[in-house]
N, C-alpha and C. Protein backbone atom coordinates (compact mmCIF):
# COMPACT_ATOMS: atom_id res chain seq x y z
N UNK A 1 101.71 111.98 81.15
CA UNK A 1 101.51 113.40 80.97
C UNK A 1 102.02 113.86 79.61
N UNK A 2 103.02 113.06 79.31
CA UNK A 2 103.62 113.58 77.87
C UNK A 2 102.74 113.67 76.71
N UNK A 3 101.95 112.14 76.66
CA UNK A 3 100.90 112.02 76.13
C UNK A 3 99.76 112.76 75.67
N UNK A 4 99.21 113.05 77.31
CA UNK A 4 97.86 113.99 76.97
C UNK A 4 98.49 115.08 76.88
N UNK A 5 99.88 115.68 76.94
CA UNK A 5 100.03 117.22 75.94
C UNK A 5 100.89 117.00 74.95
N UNK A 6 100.83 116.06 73.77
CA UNK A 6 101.43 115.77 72.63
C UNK A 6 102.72 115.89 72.48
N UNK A 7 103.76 115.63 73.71
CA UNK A 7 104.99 115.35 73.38
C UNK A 7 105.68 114.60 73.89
N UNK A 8 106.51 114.29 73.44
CA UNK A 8 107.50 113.22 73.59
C UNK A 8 108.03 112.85 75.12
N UNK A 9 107.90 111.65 75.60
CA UNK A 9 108.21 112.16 77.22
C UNK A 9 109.88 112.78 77.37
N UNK A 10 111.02 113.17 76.50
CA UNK A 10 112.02 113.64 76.54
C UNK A 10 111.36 115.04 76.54
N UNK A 11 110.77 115.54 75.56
CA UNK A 11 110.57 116.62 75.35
C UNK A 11 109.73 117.16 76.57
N UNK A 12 108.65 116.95 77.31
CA UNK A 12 107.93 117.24 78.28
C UNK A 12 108.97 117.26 79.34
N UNK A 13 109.65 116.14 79.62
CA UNK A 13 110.28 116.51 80.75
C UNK A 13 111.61 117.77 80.90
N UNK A 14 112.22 117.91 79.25
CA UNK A 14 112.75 118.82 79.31
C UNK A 14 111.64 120.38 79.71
N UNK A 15 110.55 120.46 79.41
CA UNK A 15 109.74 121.42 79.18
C UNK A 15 109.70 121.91 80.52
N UNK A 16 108.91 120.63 81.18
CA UNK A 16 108.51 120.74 82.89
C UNK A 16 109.90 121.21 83.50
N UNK A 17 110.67 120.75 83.33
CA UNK A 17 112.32 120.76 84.20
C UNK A 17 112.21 122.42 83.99
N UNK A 18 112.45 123.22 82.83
CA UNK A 18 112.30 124.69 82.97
C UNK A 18 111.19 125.53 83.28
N UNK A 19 110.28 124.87 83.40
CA UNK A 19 109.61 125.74 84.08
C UNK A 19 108.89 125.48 85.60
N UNK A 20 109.57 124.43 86.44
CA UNK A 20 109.39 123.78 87.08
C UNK A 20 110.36 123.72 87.75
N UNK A 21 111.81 124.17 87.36
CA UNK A 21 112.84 123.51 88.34
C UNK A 21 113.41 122.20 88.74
N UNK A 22 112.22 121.75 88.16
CA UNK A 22 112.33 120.55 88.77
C UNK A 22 112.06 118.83 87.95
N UNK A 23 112.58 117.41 88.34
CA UNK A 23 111.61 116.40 87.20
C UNK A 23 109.90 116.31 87.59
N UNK A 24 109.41 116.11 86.67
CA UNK A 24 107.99 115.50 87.17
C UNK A 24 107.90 114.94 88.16
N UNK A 25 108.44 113.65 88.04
CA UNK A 25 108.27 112.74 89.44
C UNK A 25 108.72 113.18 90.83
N UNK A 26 109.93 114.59 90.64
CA UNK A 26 110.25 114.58 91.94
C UNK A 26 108.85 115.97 91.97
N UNK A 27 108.58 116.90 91.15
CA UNK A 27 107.45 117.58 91.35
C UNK A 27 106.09 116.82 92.13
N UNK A 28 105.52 115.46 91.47
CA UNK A 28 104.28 115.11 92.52
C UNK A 28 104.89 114.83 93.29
N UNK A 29 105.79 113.70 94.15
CA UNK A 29 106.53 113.53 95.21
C UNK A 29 106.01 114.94 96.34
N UNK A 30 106.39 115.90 95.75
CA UNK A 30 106.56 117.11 97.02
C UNK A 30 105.30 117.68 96.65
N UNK A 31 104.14 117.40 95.89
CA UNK A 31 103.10 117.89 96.21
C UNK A 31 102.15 117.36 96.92
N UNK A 32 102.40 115.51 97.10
CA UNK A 32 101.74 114.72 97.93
C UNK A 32 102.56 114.97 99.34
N UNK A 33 103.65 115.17 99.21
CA UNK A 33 104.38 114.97 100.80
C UNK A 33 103.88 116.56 101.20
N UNK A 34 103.51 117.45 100.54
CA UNK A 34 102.60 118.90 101.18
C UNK A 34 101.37 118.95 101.33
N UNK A 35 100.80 117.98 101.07
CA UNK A 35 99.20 117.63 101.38
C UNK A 35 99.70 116.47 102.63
N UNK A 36 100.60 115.57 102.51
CA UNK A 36 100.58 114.89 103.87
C UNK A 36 100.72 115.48 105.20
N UNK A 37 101.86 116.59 104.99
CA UNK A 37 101.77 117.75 106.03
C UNK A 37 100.56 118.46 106.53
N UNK A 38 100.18 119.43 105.16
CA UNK A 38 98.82 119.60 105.99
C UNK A 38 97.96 118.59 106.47
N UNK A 39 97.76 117.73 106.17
CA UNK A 39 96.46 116.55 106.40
C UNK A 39 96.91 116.70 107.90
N UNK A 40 97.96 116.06 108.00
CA UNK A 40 98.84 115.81 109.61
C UNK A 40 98.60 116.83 110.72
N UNK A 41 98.78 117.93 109.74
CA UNK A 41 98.21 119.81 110.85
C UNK A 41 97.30 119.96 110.95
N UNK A 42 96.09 119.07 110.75
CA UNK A 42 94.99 119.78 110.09
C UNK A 42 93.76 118.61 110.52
N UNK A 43 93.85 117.87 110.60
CA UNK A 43 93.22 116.72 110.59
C UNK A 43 93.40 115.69 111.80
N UNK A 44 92.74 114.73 112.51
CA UNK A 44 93.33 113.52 113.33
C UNK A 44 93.72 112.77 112.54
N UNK A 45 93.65 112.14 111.38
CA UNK A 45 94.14 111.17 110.70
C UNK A 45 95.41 110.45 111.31
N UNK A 46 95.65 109.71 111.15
CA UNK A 46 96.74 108.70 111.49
C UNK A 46 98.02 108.49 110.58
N UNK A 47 98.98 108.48 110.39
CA UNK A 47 99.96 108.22 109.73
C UNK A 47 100.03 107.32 108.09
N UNK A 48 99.45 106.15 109.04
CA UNK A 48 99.22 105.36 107.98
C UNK A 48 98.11 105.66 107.18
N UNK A 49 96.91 106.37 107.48
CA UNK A 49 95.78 107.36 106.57
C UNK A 49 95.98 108.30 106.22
N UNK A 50 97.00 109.29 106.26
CA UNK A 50 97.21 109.99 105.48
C UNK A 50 98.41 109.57 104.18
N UNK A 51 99.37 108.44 104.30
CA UNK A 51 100.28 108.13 103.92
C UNK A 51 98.71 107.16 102.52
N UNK A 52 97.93 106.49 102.89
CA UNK A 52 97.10 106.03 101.73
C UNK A 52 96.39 107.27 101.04
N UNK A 53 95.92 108.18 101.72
CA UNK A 53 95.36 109.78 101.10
C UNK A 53 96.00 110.16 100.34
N UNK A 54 97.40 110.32 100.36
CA UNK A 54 98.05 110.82 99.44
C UNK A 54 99.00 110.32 98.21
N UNK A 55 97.91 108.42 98.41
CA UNK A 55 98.72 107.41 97.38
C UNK A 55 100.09 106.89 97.69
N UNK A 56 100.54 106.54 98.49
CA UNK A 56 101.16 105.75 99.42
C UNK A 56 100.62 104.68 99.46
N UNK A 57 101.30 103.23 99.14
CA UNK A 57 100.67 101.91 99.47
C UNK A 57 101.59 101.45 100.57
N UNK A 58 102.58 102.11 101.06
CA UNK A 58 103.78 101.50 101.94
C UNK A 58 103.67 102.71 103.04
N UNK A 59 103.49 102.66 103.98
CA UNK A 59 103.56 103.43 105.08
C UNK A 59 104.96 103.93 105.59
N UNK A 60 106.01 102.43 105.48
CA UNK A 60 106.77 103.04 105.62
C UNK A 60 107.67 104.09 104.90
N UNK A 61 107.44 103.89 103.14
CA UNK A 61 108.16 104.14 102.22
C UNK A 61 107.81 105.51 102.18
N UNK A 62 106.41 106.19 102.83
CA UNK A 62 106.15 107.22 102.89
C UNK A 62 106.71 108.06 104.25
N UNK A 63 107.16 107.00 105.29
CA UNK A 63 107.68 107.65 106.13
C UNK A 63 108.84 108.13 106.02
N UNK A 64 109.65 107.52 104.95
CA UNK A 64 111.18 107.80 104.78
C UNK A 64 110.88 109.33 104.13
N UNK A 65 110.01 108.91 102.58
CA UNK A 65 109.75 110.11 101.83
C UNK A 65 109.72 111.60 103.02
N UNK A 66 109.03 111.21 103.96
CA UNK A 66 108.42 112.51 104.28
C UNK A 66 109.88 113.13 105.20
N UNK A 67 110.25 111.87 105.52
CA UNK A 67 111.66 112.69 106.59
C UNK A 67 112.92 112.85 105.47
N UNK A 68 112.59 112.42 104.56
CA UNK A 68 113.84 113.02 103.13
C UNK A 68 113.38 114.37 103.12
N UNK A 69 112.18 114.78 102.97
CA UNK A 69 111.39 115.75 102.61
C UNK A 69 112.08 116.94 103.15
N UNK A 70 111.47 116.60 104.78
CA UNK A 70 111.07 117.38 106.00
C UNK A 70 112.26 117.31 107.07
N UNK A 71 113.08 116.54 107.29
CA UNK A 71 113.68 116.39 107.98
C UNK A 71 113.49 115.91 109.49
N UNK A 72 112.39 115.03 109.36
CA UNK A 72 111.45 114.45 110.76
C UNK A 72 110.53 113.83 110.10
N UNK A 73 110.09 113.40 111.09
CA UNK A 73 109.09 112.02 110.72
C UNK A 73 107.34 112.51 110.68
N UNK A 74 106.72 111.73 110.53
CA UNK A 74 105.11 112.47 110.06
C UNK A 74 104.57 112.22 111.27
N UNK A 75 104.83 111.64 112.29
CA UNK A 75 104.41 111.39 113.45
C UNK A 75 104.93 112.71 114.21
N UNK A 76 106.05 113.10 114.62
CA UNK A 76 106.63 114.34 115.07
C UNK A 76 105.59 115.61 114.28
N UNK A 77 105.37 115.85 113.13
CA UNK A 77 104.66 116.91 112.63
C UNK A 77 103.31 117.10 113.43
N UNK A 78 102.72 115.31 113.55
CA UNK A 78 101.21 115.47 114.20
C UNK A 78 101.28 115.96 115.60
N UNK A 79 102.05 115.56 116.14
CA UNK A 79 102.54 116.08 117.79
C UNK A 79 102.37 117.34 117.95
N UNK A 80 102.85 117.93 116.85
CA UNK A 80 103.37 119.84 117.14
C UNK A 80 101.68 120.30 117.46
């Protein structure tokens, strides 16, 4: 990302961090783990298909992500 907007990845990430709150990486992190949610509310999909939908190659690594996230597991969300 630094790249395609001509700066330095120090400088971008300082940029993003203020106006963002937040780092990049933890920014997509919580925009894929909010599309895994909805998918989960929203959809039959399966755990492990929404965990590849949203670029996840580890099912489980996305299961941890999502209960770091969320505080419960992506299986409990589909239940509700």
């Amino acid at each position: 990302f630094a790249y395609l907007t001509g700066r330095s990845p120090a400088s971008f990430r300082r940029e993003f961090k203020l106006k963002f709150g937040t780092s990049p990486r933890k920014w997509i992190i919580r925009q894929r783990l909010d599309k895994a949610a909805q998918l989960l509310q929203k959809s039959e999909m399966s755990v492990s298909e929404v965990a590849q939908e949203v670029g996840y190659e580890s099912t489980s690594h996305f299961i941890q992500g999502f209960k770091k996230q969320f505080g419960h597991t992506p299986r409990k969300l589909s239940s509700l």
